[in-house]
Protein backbone atom coordinates (compact mmCIF):
# COMPACT_ATOMS: atom_id res chain seq x y z
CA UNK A 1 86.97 95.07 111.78
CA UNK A 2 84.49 94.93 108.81
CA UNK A 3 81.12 96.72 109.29
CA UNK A 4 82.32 99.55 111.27
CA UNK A 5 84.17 101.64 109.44
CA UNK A 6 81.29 104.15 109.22
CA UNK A 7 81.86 104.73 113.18
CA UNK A 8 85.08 106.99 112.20
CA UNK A 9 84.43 110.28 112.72
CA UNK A 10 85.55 111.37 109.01
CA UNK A 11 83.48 108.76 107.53
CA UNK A 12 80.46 109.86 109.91
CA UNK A 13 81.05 113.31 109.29
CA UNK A 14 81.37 113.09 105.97
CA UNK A 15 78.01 110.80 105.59
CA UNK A 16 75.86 113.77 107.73
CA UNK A 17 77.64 116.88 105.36
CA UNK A 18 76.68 115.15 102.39
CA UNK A 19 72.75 114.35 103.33
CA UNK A 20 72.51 117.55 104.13
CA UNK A 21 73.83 118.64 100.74
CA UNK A 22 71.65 116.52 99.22
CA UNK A 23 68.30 117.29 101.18
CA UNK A 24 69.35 121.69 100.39
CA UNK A 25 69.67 120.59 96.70
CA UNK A 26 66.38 118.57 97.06
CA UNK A 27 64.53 121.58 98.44
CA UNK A 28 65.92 123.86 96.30
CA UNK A 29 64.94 121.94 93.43
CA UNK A 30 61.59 121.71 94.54
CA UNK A 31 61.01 125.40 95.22
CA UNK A 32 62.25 126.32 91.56
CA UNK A 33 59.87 123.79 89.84
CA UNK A 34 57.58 125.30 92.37
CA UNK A 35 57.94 128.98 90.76
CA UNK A 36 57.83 128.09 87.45
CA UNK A 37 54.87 125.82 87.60
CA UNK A 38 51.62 128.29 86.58
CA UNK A 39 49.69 127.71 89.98
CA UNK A 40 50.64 126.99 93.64
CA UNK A 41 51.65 123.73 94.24
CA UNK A 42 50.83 123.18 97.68
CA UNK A 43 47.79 124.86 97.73
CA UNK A 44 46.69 122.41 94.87
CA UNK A 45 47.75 119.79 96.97
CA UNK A 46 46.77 120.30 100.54
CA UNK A 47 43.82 122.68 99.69
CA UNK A 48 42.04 121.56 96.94
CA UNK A 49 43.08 117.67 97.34
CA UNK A 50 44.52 117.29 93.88
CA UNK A 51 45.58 113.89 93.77
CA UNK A 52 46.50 113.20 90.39
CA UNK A 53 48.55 116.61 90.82
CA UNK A 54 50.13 114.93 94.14
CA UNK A 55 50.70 111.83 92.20
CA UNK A 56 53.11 114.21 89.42
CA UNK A 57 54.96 115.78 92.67
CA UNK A 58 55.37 112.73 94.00
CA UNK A 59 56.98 111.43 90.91
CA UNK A 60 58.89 114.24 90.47
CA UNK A 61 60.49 114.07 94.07
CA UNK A 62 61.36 110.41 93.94
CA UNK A 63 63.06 111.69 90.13
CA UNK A 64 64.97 114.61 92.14
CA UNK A 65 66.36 112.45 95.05
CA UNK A 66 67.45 109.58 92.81
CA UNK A 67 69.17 112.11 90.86
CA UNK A 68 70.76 113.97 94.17
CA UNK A 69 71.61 110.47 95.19
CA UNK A 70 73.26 109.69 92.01
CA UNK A 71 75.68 112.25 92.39
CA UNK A 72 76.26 112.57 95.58
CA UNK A 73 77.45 108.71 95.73
């Protein structure tokens, strides 16, 4: 019975509490770099098309989750 232990409800449960954990620490670390960055993020983003800017976010998300991920595992 290799493969499906995941189909357990503790081990399924467990799986959807902790992505959720990890996407409210992932959004909560995004709205405090948010605040303490001088200027509005998104409206950098979305309304004046700052790429390079987007690129940085980007970066910094992918650093955030792997971080989240890290832990959580």
């Amino acid at each position: 019975m290799f493969g499906v232990e995941w189909l357990r409800p503790a081990s399924f449960l467990g799986s959807i509490l902790y992505a959720l954990i990890g996407v409210a620490v992932f959004w909560l670390s995004f709205v405090i770099i948010d605040k303490i960055t001088p200027y509005d993020l998104w409206r950098e983003i979305i309304e004046k098309q700052n790429k390079a800017l987007a690129l940085v976010v980007a970066a910094m998300c992918l650093g955030i989750s792997i971080i989240v991920a890290a832990a959580i595992h």
